[in-house]
C-alpha atoms as a PDB file:
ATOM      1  CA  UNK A   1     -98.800 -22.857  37.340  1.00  0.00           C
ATOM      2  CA  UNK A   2    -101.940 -22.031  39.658  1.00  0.00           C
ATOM      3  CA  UNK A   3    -100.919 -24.670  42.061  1.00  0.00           C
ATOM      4  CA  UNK A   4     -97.039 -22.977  42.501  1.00  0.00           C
ATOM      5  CA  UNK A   5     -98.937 -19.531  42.984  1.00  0.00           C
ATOM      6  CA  UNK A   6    -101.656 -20.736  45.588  1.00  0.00           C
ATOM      7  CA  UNK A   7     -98.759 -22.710  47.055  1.00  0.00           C
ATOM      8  CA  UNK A   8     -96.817 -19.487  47.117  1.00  0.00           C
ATOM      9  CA  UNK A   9     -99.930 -17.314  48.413  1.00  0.00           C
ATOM     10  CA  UNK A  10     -99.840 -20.017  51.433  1.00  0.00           C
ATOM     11  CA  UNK A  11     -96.539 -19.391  52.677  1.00  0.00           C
ATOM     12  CA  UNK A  12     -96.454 -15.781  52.198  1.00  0.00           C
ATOM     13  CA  UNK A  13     -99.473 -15.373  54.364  1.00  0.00           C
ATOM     14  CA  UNK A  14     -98.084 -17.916  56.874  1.00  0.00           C
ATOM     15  CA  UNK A  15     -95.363 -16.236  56.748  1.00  0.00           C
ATOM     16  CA  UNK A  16     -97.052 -12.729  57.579  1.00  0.00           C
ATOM     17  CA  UNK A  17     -98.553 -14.619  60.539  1.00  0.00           C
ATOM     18  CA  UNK A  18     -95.252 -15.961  61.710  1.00  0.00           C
ATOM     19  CA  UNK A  19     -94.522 -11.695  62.427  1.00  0.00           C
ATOM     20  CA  UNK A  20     -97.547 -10.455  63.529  1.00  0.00           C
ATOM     21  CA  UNK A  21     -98.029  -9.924  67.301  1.00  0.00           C
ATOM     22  CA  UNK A  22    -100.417 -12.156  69.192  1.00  0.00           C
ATOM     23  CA  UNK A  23    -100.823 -13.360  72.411  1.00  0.00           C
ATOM     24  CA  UNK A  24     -99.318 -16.910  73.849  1.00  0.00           C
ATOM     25  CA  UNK A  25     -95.692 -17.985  73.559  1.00  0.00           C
ATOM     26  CA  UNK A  26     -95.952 -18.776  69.461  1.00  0.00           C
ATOM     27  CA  UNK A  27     -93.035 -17.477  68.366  1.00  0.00           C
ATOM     28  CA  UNK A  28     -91.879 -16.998  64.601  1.00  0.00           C
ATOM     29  CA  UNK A  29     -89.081 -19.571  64.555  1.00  0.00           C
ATOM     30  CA  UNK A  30     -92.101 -22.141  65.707  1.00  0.00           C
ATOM     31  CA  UNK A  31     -93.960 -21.064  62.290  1.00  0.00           C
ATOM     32  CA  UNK A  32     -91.467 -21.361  60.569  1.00  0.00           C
ATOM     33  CA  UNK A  33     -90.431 -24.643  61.231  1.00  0.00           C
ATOM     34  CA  UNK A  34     -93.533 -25.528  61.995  1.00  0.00           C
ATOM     35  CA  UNK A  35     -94.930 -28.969  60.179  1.00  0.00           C
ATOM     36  CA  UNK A  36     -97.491 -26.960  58.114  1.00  0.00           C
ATOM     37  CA  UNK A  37     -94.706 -24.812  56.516  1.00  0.00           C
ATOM     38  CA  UNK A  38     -92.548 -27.763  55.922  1.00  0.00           C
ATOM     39  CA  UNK A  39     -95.347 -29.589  53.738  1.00  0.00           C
ATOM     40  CA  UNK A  40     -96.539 -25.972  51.721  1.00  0.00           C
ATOM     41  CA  UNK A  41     -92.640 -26.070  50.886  1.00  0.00           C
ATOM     42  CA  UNK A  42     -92.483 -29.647  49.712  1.00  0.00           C
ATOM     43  CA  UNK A  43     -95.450 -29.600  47.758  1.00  0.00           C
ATOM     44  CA  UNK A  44     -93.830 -26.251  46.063  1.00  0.00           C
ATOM     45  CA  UNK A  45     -90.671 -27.601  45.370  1.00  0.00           C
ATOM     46  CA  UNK A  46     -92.730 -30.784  43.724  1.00  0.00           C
ATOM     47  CA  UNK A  47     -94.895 -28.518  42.094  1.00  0.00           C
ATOM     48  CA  UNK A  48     -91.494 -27.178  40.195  1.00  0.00           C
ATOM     49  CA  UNK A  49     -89.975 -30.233  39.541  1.00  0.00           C
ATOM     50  CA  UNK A  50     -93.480 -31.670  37.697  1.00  0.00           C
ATOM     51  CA  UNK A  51     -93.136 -28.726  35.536  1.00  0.00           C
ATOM     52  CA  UNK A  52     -90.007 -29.439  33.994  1.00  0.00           C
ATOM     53  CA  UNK A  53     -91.445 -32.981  33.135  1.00  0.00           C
ATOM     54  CA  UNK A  54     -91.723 -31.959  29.523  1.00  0.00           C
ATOM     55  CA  UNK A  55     -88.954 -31.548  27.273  1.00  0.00           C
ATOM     56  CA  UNK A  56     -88.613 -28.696  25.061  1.00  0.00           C
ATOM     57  CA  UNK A  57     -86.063 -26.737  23.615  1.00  0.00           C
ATOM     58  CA  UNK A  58     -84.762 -22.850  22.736  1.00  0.00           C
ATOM     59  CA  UNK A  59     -83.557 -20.248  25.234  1.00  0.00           C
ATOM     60  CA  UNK A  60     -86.562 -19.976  26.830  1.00  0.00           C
ATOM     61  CA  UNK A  61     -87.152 -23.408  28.281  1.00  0.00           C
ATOM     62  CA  UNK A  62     -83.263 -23.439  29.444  1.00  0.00           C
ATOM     63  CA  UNK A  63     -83.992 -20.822  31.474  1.00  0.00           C
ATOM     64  CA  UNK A  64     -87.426 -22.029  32.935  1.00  0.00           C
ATOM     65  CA  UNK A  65     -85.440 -25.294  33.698  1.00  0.00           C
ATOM     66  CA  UNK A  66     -83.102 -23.573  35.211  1.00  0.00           C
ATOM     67  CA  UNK A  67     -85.000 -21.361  37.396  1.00  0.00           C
ATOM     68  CA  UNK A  68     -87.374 -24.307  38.599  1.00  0.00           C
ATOM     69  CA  UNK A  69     -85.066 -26.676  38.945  1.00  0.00           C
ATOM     70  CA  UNK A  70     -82.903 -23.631  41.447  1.00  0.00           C
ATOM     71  CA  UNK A  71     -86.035 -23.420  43.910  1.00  0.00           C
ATOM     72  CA  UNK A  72     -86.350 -27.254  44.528  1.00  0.00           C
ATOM     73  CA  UNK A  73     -82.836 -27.036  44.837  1.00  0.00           C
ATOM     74  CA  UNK A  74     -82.688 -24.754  47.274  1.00  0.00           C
ATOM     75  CA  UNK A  75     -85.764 -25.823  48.860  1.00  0.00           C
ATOM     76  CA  UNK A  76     -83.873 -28.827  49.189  1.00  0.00           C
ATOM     77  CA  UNK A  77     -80.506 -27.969  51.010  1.00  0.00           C
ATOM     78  CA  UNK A  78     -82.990 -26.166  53.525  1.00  0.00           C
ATOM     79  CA  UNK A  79     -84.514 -28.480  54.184  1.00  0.00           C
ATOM     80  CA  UNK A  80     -80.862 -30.860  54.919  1.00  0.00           C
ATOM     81  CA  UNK A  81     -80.141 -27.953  56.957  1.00  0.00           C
ATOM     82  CA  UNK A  82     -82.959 -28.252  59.011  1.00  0.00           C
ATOM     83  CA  UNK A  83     -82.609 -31.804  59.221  1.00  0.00           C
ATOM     84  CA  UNK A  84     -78.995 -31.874  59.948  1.00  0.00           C
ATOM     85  CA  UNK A  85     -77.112 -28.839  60.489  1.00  0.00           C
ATOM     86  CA  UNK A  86     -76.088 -27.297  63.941  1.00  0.00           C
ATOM     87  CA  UNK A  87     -75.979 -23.714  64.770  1.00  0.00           C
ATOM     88  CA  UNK A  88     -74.995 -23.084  68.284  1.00  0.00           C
ATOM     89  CA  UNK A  89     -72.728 -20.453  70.523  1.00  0.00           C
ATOM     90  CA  UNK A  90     -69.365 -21.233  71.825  1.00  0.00           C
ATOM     91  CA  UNK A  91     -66.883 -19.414  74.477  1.00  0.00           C
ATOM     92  CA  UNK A  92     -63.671 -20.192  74.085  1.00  0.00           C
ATOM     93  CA  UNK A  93     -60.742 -18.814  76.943  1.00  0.00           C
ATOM     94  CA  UNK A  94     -57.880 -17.072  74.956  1.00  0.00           C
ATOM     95  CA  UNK A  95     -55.659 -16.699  78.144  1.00  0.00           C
ATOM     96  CA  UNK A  96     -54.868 -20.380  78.372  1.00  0.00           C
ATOM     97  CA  UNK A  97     -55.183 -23.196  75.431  1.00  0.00           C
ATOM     98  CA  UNK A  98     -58.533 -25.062  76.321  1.00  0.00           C
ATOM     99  CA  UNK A  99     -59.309 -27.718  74.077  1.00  0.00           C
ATOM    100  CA  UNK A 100     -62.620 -28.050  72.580  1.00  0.00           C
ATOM    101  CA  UNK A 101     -63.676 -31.063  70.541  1.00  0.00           C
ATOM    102  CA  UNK A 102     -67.887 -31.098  70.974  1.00  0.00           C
ATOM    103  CA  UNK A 103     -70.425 -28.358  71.096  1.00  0.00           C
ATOM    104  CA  UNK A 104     -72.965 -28.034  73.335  1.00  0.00           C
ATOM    105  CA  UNK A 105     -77.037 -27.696  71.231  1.00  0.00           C
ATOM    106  CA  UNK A 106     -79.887 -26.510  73.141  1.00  0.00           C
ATOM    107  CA  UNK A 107     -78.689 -27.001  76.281  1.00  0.00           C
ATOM    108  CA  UNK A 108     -79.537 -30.796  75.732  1.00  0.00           C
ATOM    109  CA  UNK A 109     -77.173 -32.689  73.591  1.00  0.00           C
ATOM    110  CA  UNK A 110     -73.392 -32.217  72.547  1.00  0.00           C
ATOM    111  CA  UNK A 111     -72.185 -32.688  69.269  1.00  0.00           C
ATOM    112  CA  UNK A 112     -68.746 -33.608  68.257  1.00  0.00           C
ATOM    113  CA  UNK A 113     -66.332 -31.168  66.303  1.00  0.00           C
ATOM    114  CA  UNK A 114     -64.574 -34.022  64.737  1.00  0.00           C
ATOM    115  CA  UNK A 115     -61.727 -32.301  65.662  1.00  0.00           C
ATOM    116  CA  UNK A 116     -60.589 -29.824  68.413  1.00  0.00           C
ATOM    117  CA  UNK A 117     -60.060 -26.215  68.612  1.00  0.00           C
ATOM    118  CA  UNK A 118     -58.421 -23.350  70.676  1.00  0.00           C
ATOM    119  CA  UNK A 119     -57.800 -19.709  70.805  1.00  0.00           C
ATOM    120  CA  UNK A 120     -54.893 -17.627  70.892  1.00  0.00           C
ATOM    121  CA  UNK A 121     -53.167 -14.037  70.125  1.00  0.00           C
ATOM    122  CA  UNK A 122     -56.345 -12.192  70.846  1.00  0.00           C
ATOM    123  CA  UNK A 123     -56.109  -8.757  69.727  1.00  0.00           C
ATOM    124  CA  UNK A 124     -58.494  -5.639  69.683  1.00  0.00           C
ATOM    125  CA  UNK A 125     -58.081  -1.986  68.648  1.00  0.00           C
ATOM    126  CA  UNK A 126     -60.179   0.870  69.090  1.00  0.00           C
ATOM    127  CA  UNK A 127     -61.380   4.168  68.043  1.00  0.00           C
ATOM    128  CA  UNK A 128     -60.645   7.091  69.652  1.00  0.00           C
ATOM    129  CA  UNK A 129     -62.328   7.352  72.745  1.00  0.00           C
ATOM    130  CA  UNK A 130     -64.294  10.690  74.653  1.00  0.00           C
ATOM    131  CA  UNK A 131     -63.674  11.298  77.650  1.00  0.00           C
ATOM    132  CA  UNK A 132     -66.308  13.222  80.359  1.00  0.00           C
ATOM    133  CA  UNK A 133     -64.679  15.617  83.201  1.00  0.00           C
ATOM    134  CA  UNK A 134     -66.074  15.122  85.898  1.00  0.00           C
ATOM    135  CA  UNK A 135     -65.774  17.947  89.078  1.00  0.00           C
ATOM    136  CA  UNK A 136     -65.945  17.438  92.719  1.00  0.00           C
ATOM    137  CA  UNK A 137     -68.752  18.387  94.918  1.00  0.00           C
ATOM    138  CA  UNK A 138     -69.015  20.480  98.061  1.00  0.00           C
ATOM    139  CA  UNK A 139     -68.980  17.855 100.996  1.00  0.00           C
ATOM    140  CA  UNK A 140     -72.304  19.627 101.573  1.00  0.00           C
ATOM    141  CA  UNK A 141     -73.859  19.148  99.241  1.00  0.00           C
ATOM    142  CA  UNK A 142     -73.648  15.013  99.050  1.00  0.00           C
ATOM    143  CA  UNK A 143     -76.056  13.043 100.780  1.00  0.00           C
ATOM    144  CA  UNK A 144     -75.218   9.443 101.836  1.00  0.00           C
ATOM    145  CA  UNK A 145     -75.109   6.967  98.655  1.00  0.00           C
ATOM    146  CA  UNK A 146     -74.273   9.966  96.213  1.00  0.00           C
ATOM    147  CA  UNK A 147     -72.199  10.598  93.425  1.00  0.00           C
ATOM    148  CA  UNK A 148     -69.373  13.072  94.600  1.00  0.00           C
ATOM    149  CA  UNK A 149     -68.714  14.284  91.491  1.00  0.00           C
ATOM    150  CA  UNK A 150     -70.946  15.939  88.852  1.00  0.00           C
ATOM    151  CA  UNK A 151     -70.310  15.567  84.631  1.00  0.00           C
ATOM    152  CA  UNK A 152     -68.805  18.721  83.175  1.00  0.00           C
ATOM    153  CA  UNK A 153     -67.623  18.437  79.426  1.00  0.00           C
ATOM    154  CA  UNK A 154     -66.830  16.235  77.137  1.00  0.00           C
ATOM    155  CA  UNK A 155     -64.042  15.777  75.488  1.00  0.00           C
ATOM    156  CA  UNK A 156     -62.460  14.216  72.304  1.00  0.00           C
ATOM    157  CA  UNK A 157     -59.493  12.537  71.732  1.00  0.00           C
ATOM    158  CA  UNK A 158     -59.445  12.113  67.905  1.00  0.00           C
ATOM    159  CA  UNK A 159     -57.149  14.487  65.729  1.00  0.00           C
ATOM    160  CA  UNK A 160     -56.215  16.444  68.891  1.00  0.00           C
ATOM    161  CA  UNK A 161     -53.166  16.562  70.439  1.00  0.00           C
ATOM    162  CA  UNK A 162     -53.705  18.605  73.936  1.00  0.00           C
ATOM    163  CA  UNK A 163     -57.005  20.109  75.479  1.00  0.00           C
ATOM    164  CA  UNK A 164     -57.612  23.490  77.394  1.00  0.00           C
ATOM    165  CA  UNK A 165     -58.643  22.633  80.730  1.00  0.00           C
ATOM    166  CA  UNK A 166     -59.339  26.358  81.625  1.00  0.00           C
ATOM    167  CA  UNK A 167     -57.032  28.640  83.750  1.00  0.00           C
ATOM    168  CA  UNK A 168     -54.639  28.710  80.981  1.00  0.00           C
ATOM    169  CA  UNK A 169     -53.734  24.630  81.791  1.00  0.00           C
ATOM    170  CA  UNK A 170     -53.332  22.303  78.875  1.00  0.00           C
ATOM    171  CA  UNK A 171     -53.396  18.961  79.111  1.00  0.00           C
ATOM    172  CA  UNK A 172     -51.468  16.895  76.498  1.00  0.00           C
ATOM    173  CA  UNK A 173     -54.386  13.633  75.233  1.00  0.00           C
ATOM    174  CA  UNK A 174     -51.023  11.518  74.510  1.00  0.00           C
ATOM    175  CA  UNK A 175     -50.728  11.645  78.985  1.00  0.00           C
ATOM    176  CA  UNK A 176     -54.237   9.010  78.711  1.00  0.00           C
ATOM    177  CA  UNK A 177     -52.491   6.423  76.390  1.00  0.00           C
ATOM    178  CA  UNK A 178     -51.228   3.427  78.152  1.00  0.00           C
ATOM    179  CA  UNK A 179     -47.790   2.018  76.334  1.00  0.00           C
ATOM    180  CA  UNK A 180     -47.432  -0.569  77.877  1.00  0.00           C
ATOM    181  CA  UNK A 181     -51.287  -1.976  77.591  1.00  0.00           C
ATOM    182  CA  UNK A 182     -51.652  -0.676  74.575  1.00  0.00           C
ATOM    183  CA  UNK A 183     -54.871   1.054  75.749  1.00  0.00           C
ATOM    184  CA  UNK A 184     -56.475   4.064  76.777  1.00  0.00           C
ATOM    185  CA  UNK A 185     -56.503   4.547  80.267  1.00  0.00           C
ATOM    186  CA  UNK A 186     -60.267   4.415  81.550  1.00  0.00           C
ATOM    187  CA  UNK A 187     -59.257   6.887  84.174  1.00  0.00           C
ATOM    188  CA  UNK A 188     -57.071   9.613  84.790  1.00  0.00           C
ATOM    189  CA  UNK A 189     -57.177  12.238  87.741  1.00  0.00           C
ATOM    190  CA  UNK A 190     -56.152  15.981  87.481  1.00  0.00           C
ATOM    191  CA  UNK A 191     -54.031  18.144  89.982  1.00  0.00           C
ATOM    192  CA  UNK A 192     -57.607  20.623  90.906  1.00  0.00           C
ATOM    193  CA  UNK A 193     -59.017  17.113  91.862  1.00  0.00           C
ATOM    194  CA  UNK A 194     -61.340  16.718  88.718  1.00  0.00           C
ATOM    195  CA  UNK A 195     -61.306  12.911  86.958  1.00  0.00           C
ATOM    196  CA  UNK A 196     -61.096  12.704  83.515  1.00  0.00           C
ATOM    197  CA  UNK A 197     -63.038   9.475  82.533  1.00  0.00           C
ATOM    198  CA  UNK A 198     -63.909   7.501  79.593  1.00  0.00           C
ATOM    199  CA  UNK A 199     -67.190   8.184  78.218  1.00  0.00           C
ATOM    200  CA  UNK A 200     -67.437   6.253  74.726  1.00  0.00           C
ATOM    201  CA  UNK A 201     -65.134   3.424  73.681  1.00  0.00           C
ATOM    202  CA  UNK A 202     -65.928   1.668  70.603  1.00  0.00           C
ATOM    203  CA  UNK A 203     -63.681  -0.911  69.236  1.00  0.00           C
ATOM    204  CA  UNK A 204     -62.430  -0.435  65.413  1.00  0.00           C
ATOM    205  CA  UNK A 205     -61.117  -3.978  65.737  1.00  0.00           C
ATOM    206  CA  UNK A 206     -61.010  -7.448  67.185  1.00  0.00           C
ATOM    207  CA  UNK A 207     -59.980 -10.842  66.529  1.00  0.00           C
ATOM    208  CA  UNK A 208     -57.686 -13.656  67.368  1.00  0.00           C
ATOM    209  CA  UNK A 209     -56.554 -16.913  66.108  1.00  0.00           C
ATOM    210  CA  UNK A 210     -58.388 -20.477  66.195  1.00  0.00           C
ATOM    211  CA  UNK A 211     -56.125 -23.171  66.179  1.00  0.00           C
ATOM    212  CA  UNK A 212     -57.420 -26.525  64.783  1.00  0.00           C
ATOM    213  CA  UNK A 213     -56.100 -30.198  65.588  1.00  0.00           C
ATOM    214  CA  UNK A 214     -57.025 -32.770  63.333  1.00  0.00           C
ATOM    215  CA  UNK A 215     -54.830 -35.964  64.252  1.00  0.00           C
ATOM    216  CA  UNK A 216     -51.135 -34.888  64.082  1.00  0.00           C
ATOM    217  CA  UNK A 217     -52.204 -32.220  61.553  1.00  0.00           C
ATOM    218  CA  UNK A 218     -52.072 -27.980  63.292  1.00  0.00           C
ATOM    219  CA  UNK A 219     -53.871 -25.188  61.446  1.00  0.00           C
ATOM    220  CA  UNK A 220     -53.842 -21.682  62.651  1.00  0.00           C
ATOM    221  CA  UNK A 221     -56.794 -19.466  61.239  1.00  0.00           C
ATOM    222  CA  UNK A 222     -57.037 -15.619  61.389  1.00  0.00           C
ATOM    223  CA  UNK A 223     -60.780 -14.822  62.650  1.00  0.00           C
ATOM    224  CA  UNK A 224     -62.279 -11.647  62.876  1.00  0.00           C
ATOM    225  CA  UNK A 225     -65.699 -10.120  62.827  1.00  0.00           C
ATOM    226  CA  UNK A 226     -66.089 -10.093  59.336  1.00  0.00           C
ATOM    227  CA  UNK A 227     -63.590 -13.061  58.536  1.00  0.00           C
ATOM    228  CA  UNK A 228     -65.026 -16.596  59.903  1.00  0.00           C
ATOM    229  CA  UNK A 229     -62.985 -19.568  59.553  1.00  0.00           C
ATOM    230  CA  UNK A 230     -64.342 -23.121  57.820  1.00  0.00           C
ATOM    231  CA  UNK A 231     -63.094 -25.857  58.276  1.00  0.00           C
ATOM    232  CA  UNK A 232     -64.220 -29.581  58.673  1.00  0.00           C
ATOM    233  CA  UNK A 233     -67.503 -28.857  57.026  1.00  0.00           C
ATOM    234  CA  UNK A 234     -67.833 -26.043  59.767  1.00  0.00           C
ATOM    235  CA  UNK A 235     -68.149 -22.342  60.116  1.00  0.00           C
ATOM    236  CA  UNK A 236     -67.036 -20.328  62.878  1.00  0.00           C
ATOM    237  CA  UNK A 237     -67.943 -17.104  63.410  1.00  0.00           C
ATOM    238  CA  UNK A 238     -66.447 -14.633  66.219  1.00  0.00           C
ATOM    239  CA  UNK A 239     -69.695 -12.493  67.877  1.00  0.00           C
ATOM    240  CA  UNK A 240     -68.101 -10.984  70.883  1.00  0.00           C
ATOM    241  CA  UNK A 241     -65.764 -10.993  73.651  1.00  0.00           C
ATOM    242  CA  UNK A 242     -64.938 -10.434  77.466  1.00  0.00           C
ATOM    243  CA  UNK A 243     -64.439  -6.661  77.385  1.00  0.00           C
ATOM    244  CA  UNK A 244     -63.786  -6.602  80.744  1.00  0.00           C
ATOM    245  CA  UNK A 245     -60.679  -8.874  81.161  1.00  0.00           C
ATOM    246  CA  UNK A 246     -60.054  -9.655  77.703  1.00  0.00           C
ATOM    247  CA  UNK A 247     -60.165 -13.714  78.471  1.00  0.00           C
ATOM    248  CA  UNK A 248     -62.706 -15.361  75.941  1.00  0.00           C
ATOM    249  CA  UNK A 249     -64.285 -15.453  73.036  1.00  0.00           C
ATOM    250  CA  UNK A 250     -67.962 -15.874  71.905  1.00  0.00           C
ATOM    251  CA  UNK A 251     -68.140 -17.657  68.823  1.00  0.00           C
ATOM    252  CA  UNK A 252     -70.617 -19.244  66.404  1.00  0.00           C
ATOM    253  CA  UNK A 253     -70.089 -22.300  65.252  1.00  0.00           C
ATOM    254  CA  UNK A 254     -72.453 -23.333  62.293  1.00  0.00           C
ATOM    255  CA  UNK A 255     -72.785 -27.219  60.021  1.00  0.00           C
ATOM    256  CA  UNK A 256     -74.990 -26.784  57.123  1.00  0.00           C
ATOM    257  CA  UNK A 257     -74.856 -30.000  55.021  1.00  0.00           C
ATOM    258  CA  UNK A 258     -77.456 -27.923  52.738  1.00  0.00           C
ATOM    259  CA  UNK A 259     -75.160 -24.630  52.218  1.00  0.00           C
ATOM    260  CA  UNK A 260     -73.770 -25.468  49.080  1.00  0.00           C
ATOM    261  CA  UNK A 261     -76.947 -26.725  47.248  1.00  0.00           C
ATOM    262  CA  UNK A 262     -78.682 -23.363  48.607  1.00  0.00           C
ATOM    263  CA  UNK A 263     -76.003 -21.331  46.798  1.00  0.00           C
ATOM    264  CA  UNK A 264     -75.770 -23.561  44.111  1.00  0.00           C
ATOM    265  CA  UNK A 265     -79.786 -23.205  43.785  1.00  0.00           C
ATOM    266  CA  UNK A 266     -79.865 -19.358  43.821  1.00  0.00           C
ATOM    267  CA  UNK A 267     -76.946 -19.361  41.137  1.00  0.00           C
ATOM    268  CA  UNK A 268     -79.489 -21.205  39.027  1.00  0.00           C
ATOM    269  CA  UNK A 269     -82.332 -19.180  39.977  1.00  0.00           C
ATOM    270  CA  UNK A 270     -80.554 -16.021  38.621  1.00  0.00           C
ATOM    271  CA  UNK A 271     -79.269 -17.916  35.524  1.00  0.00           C
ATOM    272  CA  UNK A 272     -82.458 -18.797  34.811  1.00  0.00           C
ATOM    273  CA  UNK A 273     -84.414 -15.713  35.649  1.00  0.00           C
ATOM    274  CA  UNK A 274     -81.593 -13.829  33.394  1.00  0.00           C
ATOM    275  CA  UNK A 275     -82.245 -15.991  29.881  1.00  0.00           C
ATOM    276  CA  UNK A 276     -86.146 -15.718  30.735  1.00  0.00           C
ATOM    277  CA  UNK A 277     -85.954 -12.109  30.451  1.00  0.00           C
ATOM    278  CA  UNK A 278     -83.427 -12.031  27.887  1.00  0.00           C
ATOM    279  CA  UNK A 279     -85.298 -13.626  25.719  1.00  0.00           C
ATOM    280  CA  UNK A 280     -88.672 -12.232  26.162  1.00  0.00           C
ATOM    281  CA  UNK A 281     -86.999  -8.847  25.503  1.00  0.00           C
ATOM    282  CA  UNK A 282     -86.317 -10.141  22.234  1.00  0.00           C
ATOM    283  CA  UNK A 283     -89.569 -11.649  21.301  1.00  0.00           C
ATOM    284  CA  UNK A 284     -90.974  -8.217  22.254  1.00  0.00           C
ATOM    285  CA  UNK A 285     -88.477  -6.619  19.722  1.00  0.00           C
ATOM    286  CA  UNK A 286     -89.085  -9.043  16.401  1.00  0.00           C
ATOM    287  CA  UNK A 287     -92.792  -8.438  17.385  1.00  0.00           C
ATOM    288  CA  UNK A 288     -92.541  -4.963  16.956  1.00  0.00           C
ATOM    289  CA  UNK A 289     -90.177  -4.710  14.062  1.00  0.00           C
END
């Protein structure tokens, strides 16, 4: 027991180092990977597995089992993780199909898919946008390199249907909605010579389709932000996209041989740490009684 909680004192405080600011190019992620951290976790994940040596029984002991036994566990598929697993970023076209089969790590070595992939039926949606007016300057008063135009108000396009544009002129919002595109148009210019433009455009939505080959067998996956696909002992998870011309994809692609036996772990942890205080509660109650 003292050894787990000096052991745990250890890699707290290198842990606190690992965030503190300091001078030099030590970063966190060299901490934490760092050989020193990698023993202190070993010798705690021993130090748990020497404590369920002895064999008792009751309630009690399931659940210290349990618990003990969840934190090498986990300690364990971290550790495969580290030694195995991949975690890099991918961009993949969505305009034409362009085969991937291997993913580039660290800029130094590429790793194979074990299968290829491709993207298609990108789609995106947003919120309604605001746009700024923006009014026209004297000639005057422009010098050489200046914006001709100054910002005036802004103005919302959500639950409105037409604006007053002053002068008794309304403007219908339904005139800055591209049919066609699908889209709001980023630009629109009035009759007095003012430009209505887009201010604030945040999408509500985006994602597209990954399409797997595996041999002669075709799988076509939904992703979206919150959605990943897995498949092949790999996760892939869409981060961003060209929001300019709407031609790629940024996603992350992740292999973690130690994933399950982390979960797994932490599902004992909680067993464990629930029947601990289960039954202490009731030792505390016949105690008392």
């Amino acid at each position: 027991m003292k050894t787990g909680i000096v052991l745990m004192w250890l890699i707290i405080l290198l842990l606190l180092a690992a965030v503190l600011p300091a001078a030099g190019d030590r970063s966190a992620d060299a901490l934490y990977h760092s050989p020193v951290m990698i023993v202190l976790l070993g010798l705690l994940a021993g130090s748990c597995l020497w404590c369920c040596r002895k064999r008792r029984s009751g309630w009690c002991w399931a659940g210290f089992l349990l618990s003990h036994l969840g934190i090498a566990i986990v300690l364990a598929g971290g550790m495969l993780g580290f030694l195995f697993g991949v975690r890099t970023m991918v961009r993949i076209p969505v305009r034409f199909e362009h085969p991937i089969d291997t993913v580039m790590v660290a800029a130094q070595r590429q790793v194979p898919l074990g299968f290829s992939i491709t993207a298609r039926d990108f789609k995106v949606e947003f919120y309604p946008p605001a746009y700024v007016r923006w009014y026209p300057l004297p000639p005057e008063q422009v010098g050489p390199g200046e914006n001709p135009f100054r910002p005036g108000e802004t103005l919302e396009t959500e639950s409105v249907s037409e604006w007053e544009l002053g002068d008794g002129q309304t403007f219908a919002v339904s005139s800055l909605w591209d049919a066609i595109r699908s889209d709001w148009i980023p630009q629109y210019s009035l009759p007095d010579g003012s430009i209505l433009a887009i201010a604030r455009k945040t999408p509500s939505f985006f994602g597209f389709t990954l399409v797997v080959s595996d041999g002669e067998q075709l799988r076509e996956i939904p992703v979206t932000v919150n959605k990943p696909a897995k498949y092949g002992g790999w996760i892939f998870y869409l981060m961003s996209y060209d929001a300019q011309g709407r031609s790629y994809v940024d996603i992350s692609a992740r292999r973690d041989p130690g994933r399950t036996a982390v979960i797994a772990g932490i599902w004992m942890i909680i067993a464990g740490v629930f029947m601990l205080s289960f039954r202490r509660t009731q030792e505390s109650a016949d105690a008392t009684t």
